[in-house]
C-alpha atoms as a PDB file:
ATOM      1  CA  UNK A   1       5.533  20.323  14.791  1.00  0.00           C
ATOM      2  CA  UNK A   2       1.989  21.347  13.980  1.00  0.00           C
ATOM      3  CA  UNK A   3       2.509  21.711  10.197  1.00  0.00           C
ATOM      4  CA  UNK A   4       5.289  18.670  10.176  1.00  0.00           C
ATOM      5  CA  UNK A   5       1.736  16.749  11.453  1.00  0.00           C
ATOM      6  CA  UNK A   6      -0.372  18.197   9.191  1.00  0.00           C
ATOM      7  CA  UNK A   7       1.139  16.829   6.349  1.00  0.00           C
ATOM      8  CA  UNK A   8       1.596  13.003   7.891  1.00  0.00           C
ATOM      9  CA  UNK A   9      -1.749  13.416   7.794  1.00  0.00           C
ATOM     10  CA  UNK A  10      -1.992  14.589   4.234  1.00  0.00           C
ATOM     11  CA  UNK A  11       0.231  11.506   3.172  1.00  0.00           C
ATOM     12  CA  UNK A  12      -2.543   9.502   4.963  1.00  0.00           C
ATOM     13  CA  UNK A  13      -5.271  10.659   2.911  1.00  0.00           C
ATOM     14  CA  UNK A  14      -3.608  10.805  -0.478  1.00  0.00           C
ATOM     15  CA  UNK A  15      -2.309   6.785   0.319  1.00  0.00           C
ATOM     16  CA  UNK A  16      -6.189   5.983   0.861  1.00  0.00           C
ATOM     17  CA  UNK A  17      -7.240   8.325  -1.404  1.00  0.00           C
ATOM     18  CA  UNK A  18      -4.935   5.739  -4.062  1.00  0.00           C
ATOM     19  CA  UNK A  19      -6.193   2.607  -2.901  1.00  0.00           C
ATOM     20  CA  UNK A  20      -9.807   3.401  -2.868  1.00  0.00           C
ATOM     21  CA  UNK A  21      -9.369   4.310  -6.652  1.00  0.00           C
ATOM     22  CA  UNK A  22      -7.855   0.950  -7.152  1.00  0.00           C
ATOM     23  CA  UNK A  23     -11.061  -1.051  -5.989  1.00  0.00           C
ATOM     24  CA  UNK A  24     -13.238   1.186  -7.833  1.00  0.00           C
ATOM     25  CA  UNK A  25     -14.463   3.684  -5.149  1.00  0.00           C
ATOM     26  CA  UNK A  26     -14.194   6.843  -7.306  1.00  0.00           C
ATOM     27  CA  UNK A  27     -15.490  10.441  -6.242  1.00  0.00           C
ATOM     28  CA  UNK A  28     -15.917  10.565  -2.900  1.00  0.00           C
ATOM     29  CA  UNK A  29     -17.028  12.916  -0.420  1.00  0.00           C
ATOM     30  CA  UNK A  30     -13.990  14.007   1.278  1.00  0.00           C
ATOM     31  CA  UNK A  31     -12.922  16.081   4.563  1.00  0.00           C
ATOM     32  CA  UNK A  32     -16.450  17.412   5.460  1.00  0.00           C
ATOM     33  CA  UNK A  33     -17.955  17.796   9.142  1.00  0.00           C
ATOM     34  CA  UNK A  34     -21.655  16.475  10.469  1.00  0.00           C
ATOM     35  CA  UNK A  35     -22.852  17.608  13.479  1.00  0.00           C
ATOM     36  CA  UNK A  36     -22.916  15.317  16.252  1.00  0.00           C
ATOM     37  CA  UNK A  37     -26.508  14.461  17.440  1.00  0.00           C
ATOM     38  CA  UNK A  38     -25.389  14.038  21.070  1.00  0.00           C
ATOM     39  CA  UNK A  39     -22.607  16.485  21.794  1.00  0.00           C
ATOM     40  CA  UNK A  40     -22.597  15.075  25.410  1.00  0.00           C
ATOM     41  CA  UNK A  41     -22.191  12.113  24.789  1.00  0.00           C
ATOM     42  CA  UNK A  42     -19.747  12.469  21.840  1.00  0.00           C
ATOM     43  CA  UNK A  43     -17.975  15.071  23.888  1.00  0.00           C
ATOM     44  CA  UNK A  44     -18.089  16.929  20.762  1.00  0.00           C
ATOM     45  CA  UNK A  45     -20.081  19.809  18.788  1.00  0.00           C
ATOM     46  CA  UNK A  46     -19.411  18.295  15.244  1.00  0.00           C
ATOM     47  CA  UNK A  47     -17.272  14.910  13.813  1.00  0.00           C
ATOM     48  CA  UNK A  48     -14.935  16.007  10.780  1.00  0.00           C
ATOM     49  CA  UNK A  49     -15.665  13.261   8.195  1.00  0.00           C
ATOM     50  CA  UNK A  50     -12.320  12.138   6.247  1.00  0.00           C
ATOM     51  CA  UNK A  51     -13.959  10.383   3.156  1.00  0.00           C
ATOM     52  CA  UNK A  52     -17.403   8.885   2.342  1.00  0.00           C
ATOM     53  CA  UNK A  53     -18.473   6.520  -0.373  1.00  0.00           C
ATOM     54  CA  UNK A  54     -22.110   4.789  -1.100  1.00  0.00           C
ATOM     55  CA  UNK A  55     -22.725   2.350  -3.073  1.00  0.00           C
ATOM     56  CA  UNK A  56     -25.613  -0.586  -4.212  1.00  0.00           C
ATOM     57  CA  UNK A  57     -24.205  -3.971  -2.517  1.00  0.00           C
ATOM     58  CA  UNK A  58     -23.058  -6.833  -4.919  1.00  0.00           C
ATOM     59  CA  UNK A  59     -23.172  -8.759  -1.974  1.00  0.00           C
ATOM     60  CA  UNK A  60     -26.432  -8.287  -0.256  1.00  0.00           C
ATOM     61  CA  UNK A  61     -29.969  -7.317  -3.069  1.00  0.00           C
ATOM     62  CA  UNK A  62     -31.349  -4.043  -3.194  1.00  0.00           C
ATOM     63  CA  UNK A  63     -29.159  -2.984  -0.168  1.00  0.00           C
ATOM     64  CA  UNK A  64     -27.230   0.437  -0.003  1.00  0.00           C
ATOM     65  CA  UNK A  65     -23.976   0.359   1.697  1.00  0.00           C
ATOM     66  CA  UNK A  66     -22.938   3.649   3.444  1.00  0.00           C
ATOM     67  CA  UNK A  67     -19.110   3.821   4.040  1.00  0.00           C
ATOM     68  CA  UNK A  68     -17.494   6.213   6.574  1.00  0.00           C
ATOM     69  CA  UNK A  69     -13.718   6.617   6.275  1.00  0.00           C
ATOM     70  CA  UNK A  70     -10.852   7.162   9.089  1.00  0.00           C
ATOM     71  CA  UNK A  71      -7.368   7.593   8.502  1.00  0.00           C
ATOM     72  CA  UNK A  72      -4.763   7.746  10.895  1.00  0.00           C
ATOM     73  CA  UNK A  73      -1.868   7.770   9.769  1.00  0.00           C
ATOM     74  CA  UNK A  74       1.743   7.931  11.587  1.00  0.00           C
ATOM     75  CA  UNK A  75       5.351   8.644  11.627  1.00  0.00           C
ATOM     76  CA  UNK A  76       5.986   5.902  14.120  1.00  0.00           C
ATOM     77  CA  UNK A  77       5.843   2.089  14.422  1.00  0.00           C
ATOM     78  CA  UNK A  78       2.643   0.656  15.930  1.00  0.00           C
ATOM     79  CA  UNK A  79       2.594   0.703  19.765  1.00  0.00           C
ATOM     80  CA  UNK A  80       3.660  -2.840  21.164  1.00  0.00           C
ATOM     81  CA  UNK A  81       0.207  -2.454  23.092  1.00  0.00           C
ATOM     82  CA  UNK A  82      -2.244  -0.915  20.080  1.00  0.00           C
ATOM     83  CA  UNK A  83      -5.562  -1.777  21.879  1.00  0.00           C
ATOM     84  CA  UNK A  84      -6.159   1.639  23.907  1.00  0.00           C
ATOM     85  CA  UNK A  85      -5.299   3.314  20.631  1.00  0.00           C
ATOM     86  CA  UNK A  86      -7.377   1.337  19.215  1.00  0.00           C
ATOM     87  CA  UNK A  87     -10.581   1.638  21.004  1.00  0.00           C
ATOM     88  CA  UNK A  88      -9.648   5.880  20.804  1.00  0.00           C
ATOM     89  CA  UNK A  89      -9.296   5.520  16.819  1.00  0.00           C
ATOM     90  CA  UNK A  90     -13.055   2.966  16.617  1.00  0.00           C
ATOM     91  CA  UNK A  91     -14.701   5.337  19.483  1.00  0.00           C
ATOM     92  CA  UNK A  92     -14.151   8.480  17.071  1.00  0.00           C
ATOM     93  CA  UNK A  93     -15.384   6.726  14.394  1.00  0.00           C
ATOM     94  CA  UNK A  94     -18.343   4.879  15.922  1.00  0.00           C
ATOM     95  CA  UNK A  95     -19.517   8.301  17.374  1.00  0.00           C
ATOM     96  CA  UNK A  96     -19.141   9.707  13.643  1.00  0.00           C
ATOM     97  CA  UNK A  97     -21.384   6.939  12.088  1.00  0.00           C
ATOM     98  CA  UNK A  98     -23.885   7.082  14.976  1.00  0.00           C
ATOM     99  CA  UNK A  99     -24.350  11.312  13.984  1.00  0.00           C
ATOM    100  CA  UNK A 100     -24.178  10.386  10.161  1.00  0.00           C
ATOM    101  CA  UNK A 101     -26.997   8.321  11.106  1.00  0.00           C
ATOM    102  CA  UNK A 102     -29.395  11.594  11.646  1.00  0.00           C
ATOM    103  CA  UNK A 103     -27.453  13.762   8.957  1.00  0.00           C
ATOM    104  CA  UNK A 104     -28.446  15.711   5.808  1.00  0.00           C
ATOM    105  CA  UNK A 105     -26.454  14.311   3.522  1.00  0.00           C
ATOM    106  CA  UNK A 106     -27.158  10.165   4.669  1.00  0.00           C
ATOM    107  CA  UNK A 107     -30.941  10.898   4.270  1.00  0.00           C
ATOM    108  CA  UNK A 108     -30.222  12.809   0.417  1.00  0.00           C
ATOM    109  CA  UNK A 109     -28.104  10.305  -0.677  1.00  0.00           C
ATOM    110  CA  UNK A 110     -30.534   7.537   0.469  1.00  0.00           C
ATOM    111  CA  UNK A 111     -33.616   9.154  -1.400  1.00  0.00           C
ATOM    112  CA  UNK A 112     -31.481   9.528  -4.740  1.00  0.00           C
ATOM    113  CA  UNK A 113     -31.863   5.861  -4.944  1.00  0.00           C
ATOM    114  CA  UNK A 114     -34.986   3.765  -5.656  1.00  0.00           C
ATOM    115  CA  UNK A 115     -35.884   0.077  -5.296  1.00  0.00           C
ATOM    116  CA  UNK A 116     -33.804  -0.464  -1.505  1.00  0.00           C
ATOM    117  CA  UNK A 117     -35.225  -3.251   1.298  1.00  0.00           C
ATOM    118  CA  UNK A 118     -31.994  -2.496   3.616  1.00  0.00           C
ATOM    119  CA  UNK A 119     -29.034   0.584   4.019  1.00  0.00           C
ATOM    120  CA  UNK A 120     -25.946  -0.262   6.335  1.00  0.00           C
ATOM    121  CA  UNK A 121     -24.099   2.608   7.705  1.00  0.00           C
ATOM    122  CA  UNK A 122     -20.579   1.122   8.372  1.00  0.00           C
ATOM    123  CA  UNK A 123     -16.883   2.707   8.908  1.00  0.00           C
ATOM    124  CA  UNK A 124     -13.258   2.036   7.812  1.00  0.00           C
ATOM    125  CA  UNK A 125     -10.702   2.921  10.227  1.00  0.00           C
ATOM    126  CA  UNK A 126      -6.919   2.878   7.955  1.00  0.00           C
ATOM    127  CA  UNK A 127      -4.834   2.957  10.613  1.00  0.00           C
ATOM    128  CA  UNK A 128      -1.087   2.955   9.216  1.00  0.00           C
ATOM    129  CA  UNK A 129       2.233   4.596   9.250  1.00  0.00           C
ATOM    130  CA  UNK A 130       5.438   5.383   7.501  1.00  0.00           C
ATOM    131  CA  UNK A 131       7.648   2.349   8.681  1.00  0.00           C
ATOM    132  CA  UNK A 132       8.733  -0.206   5.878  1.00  0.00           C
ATOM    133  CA  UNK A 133       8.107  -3.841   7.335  1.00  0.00           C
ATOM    134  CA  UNK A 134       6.667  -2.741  10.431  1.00  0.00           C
ATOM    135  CA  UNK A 135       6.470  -6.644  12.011  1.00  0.00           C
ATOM    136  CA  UNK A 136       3.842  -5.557  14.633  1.00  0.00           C
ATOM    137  CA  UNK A 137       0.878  -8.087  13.707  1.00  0.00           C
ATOM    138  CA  UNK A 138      -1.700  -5.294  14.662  1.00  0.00           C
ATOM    139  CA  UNK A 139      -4.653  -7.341  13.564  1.00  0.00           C
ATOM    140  CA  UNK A 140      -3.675 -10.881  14.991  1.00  0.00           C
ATOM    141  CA  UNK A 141      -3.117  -8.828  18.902  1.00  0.00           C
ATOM    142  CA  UNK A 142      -6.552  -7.451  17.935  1.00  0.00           C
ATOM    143  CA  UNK A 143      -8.402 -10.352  17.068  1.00  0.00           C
ATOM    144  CA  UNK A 144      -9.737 -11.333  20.372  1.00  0.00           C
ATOM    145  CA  UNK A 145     -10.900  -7.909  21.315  1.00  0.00           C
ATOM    146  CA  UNK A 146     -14.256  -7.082  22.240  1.00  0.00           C
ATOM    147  CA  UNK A 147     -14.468  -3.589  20.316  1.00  0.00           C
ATOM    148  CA  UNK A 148     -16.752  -1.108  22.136  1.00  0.00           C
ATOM    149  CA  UNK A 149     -20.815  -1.263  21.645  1.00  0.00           C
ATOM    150  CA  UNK A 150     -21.746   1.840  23.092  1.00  0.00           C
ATOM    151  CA  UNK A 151     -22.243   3.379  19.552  1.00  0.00           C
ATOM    152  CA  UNK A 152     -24.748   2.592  17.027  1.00  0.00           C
ATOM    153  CA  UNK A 153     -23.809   1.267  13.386  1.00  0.00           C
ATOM    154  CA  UNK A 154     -23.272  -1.831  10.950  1.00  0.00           C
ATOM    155  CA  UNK A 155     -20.183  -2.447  11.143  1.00  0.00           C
ATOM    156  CA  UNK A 156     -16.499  -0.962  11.686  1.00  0.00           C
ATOM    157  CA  UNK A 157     -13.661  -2.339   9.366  1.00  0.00           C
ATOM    158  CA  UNK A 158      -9.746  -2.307  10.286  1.00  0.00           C
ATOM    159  CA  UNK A 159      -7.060  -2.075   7.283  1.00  0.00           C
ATOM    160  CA  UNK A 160      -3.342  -1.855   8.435  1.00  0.00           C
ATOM    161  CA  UNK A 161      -0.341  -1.406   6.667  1.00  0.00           C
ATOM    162  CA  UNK A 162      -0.297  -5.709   6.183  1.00  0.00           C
ATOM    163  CA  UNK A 163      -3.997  -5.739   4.929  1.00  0.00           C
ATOM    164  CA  UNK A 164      -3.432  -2.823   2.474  1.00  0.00           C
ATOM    165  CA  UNK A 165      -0.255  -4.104   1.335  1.00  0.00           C
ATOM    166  CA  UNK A 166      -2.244  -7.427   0.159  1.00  0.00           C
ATOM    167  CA  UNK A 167      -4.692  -5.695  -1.486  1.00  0.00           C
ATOM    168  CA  UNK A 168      -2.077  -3.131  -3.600  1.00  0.00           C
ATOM    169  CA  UNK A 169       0.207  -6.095  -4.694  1.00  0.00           C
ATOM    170  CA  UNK A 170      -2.926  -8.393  -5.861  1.00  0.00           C
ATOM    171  CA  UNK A 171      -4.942  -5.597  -7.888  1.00  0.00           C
ATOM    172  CA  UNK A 172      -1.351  -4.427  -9.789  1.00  0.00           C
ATOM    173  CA  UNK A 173      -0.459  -8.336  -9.934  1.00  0.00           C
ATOM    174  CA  UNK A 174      -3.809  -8.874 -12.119  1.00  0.00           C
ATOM    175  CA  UNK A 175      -3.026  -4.969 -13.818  1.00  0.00           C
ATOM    176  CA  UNK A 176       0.585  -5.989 -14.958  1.00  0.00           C
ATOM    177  CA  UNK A 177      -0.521  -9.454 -16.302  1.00  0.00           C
ATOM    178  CA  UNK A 178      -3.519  -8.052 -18.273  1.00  0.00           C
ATOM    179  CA  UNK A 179      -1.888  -4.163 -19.123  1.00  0.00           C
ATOM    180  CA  UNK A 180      -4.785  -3.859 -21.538  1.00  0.00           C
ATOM    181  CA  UNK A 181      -7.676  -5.231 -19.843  1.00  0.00           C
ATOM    182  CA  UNK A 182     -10.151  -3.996 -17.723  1.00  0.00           C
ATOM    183  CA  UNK A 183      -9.927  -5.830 -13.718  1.00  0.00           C
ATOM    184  CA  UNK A 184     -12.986  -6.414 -12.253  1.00  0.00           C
ATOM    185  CA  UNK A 185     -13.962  -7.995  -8.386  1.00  0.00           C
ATOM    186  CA  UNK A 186     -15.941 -11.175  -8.399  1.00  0.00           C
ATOM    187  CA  UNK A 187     -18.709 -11.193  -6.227  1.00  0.00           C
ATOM    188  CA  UNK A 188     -19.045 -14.162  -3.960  1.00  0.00           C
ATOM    189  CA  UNK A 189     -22.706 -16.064  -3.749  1.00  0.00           C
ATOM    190  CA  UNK A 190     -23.885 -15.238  -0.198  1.00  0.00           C
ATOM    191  CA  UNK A 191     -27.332 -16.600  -1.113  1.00  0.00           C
ATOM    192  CA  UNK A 192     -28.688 -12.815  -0.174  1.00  0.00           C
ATOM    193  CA  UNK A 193     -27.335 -11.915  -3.537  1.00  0.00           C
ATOM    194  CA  UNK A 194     -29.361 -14.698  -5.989  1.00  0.00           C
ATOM    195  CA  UNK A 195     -31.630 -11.923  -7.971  1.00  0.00           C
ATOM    196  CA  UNK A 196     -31.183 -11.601 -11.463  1.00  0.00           C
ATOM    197  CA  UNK A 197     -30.871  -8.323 -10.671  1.00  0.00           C
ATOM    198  CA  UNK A 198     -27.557  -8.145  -9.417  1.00  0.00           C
ATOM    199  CA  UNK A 199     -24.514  -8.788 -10.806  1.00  0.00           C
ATOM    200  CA  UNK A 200     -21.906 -11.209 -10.464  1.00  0.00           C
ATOM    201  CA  UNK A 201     -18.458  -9.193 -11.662  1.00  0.00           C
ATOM    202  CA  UNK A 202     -17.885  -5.557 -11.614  1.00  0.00           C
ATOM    203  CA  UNK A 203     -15.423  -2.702 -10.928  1.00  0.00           C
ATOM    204  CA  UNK A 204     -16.654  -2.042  -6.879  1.00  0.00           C
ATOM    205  CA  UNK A 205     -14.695  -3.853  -4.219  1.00  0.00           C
ATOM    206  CA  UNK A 206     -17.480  -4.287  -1.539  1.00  0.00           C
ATOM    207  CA  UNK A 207     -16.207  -3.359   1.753  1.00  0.00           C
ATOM    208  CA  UNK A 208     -16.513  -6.972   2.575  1.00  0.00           C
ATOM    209  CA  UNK A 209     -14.085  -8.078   1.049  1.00  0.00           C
ATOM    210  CA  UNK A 210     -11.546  -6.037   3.856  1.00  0.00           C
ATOM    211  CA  UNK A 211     -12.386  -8.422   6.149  1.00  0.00           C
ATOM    212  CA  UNK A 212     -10.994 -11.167   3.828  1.00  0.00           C
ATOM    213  CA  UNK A 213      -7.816 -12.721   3.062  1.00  0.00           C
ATOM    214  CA  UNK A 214      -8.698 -13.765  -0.132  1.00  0.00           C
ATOM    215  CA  UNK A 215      -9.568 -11.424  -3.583  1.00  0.00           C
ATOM    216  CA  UNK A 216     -11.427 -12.744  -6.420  1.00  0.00           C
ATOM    217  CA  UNK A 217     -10.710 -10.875  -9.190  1.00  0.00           C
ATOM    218  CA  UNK A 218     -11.811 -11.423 -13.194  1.00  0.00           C
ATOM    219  CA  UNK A 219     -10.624 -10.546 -16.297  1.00  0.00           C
ATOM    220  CA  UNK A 220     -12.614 -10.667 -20.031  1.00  0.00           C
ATOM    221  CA  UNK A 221     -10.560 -11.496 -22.671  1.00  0.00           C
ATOM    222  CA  UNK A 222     -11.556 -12.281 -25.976  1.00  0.00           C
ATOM    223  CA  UNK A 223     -14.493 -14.486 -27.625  1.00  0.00           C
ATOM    224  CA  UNK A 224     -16.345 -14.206 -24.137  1.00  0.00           C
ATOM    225  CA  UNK A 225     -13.507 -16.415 -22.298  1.00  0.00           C
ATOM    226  CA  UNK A 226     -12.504 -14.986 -19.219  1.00  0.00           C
ATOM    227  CA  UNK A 227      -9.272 -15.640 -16.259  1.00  0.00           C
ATOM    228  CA  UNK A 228     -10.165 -16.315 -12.354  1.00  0.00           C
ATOM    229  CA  UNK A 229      -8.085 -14.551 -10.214  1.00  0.00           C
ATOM    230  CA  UNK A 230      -7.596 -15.360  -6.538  1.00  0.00           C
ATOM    231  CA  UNK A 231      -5.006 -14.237  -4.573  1.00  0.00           C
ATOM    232  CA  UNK A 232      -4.359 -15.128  -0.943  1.00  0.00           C
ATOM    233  CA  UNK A 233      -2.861 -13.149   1.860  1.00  0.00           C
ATOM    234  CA  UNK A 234      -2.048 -16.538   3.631  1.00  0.00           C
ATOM    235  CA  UNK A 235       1.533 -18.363   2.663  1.00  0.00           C
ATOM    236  CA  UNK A 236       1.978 -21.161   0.117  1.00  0.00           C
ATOM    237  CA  UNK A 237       0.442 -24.677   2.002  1.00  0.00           C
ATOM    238  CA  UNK A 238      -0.892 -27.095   0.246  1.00  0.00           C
ATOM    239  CA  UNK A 239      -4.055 -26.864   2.822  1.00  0.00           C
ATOM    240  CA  UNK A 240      -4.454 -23.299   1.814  1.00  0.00           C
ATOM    241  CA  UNK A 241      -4.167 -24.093  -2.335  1.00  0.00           C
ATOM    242  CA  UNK A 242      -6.634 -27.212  -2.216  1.00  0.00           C
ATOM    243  CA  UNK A 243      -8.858 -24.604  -0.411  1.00  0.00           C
ATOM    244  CA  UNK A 244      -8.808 -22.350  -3.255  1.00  0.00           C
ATOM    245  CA  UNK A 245      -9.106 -24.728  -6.135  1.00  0.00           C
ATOM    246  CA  UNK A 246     -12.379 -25.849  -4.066  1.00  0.00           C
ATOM    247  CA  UNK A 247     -13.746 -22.374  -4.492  1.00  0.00           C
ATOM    248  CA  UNK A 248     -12.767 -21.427  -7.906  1.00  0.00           C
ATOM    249  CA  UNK A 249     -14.386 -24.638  -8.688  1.00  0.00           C
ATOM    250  CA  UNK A 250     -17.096 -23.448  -7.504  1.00  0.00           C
ATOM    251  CA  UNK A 251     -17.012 -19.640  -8.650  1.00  0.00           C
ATOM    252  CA  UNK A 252     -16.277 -20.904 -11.990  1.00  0.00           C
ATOM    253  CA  UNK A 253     -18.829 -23.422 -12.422  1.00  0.00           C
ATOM    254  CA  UNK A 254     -15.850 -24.099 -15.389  1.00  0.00           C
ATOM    255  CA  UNK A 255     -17.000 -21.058 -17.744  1.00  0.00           C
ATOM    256  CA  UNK A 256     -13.927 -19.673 -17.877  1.00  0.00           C
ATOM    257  CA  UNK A 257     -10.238 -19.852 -20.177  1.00  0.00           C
ATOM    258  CA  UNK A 258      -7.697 -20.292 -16.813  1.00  0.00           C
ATOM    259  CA  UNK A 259      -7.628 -19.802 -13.407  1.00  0.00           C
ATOM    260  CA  UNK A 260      -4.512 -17.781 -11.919  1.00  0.00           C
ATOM    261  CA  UNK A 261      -4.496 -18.858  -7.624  1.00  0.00           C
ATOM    262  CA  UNK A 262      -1.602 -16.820  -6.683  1.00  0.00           C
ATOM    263  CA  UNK A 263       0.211 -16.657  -3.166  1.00  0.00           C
ATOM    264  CA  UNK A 264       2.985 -14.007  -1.730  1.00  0.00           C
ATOM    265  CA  UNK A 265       5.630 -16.583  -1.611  1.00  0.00           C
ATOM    266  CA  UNK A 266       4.960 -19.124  -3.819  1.00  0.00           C
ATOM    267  CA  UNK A 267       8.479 -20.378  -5.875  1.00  0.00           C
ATOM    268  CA  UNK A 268       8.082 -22.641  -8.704  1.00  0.00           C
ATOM    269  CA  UNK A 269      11.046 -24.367  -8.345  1.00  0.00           C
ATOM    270  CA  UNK A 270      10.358 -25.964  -3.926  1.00  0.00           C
ATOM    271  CA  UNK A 271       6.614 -26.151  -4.333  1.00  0.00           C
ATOM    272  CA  UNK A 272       5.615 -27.207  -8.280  1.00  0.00           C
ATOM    273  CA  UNK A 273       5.246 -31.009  -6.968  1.00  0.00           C
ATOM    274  CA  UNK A 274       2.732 -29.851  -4.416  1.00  0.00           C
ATOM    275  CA  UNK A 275       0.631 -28.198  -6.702  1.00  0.00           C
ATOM    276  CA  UNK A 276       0.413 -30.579  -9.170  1.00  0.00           C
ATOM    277  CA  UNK A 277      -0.689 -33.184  -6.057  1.00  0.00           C
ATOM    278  CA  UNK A 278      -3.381 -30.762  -5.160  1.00  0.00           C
ATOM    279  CA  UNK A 279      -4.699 -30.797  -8.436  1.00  0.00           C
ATOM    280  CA  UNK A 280      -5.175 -34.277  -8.924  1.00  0.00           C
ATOM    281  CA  UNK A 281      -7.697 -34.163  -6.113  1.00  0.00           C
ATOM    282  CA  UNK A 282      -9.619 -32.798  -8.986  1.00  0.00           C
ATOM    283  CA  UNK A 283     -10.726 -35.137 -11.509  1.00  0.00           C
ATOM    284  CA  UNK A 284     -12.585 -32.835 -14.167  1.00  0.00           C
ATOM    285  CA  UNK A 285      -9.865 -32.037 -16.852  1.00  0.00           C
ATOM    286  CA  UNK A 286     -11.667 -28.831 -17.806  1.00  0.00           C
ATOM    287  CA  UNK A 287     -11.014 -27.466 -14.684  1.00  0.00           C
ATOM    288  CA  UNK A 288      -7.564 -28.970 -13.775  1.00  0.00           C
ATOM    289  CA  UNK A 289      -5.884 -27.974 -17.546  1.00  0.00           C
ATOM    290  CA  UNK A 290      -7.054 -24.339 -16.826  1.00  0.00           C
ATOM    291  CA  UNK A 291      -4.812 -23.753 -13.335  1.00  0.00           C
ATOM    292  CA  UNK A 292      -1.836 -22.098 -12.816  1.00  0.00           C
ATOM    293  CA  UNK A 293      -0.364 -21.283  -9.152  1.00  0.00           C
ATOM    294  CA  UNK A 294       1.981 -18.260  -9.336  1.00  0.00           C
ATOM    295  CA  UNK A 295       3.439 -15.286  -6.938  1.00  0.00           C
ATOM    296  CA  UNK A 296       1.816 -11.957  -6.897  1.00  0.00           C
ATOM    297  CA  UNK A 297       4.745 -10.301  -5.347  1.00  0.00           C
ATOM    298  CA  UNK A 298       6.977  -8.890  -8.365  1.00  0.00           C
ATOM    299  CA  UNK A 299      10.363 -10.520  -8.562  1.00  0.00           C
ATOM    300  CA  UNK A 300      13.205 -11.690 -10.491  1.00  0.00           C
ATOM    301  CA  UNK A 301      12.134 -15.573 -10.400  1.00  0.00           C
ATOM    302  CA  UNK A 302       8.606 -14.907 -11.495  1.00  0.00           C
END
């Protein structure tokens, strides 16, 4: 049973292992230990660290982003009552980040970079399993939780087998439509990231963006035209497309060649007279003649 749970566990890491490669977070720092800086409080000696990434924030100037990385991963459905598991799984890795805090390797890491006003030390807790279409909406019955404050740190992000899935099927959406191209994230304006200094496209998904139900995405093609990609997690509504337009609109500012707003069930042939309502709430032709609406999720009709 031991070694049958040793390797769920390796199926964890090498699943996270995948998908951090796809947004760009490449070498990381993986299944290490820190000592904890209050073993009685932790009720622990040391914290085994599953994965760590840093990076410079898109989103925030001259700020260093220190990521922390959980996965538990399982056999077994989600429990019909997740939150005690839940506050186990964010406890471990709130302690973790609180140690990592004090460590060695957060205060080398932060002097190898020059230029910083601000460095967040935040977590991502992957908790997932093995079961196709598990229907448990883990996030919605966790929404309204009050996660535990008795740990210091920036910030502790949740991805679940429904968030992940999103993110997999939008990044190979853009990959199969541009084989040859290079995918980069857009970064949103926050008005924290306005410096010439930083840049508005590039091959990092901030951690941010986890939170979201919406990826920008951006392809260059050729003569210095470019595509706007923005996939939603949310169903097809007209609400939800009108939405988008509005902020491609404004992403776009209209420098680019098209615009691609995709959704996970949108069908051509039941919602085509929707779309092209929604766009007429947009009078500027360049923008309007660059649109297309189309389904990320790879099937026969697409």
């Amino acid at each position: 049973m031991g070694e049958f749970s040793k390797r769920i566990g390796e199926i964890g890491e090498e699943i996270v292992a995948e998908f951090l490669a796809l947004i760009g977070w490449h070498q990381l720092v993986r299944n290490f230990d820190i000592p904890s800086i209050d073993p009685e409080k932790h009720e622990k000696k040391s914290h085994g660290i599953d994965a760590y990434f840093h990076y410079k924030s898109p989103l925030i100037s001259k700020t260093l982003e220190n990521v922390l990385i959980s996965v538990k991963y399982s056999k077994d459905k989600y429990p019909n009552s997740p939150v005690a598991k839940f506050k186990s799984h964010y406890t471990d890795l709130g302690k973790a980040i609180e140690s990592f805090k004090k460590s060695e390797i957060r205060a080398k890491n932060n002097n190898s970079y020059s230029d910083l006003e601000a460095i967040f030390d935040r977590g991502i807790l992957f908790w997932l399993n093995n079961v196709d279409n598990d229907s448990n909406d883990l996030l919605f019955k966790l929404s309204k939780l009050e996660a535990p404050k008795d740990f210091y740190h920036d910030g502790i992000f949740l991805v679940d087998n429904d968030k992940i899935e999103f993110f997999f099927n939008a990044i190979e959406f853009s990959k199969r439509k541009y084989p040859t191209k290079i995918i980069e994230f857009t970064y949103f304006n926050t008005g924290l990231n306005s410096d010439n200094d930083t840049p508005k496209n590039g091959r990092i998904m901030p951690v941010q963006y986890l939170a979201s139900n919406i990826l920008p995405m951006r392809v260059q093609l050729e003569d210095d035209k470019n595509t706007l990609i923005l996939c939603s997690k949310e169903k097809f509504e007209e609400e939800e497309l009108v939405k988008l337009l509005g902020l491609a609109k404004n992403i776009t500012a209209n420098y680019q060649s098209k615009t691609i707003i995709a959704f996970p069930d949108f069908n051509k042939l039941l919602h085509e007279h929707i779309v092209s309502n929604a766009i007429q709430m947009f009078e500027e032709f360049s923008f309007t003649n660059t649109i297309s609406v189309e389904n990320y999720n790879q099937n026969y009709r697409n």
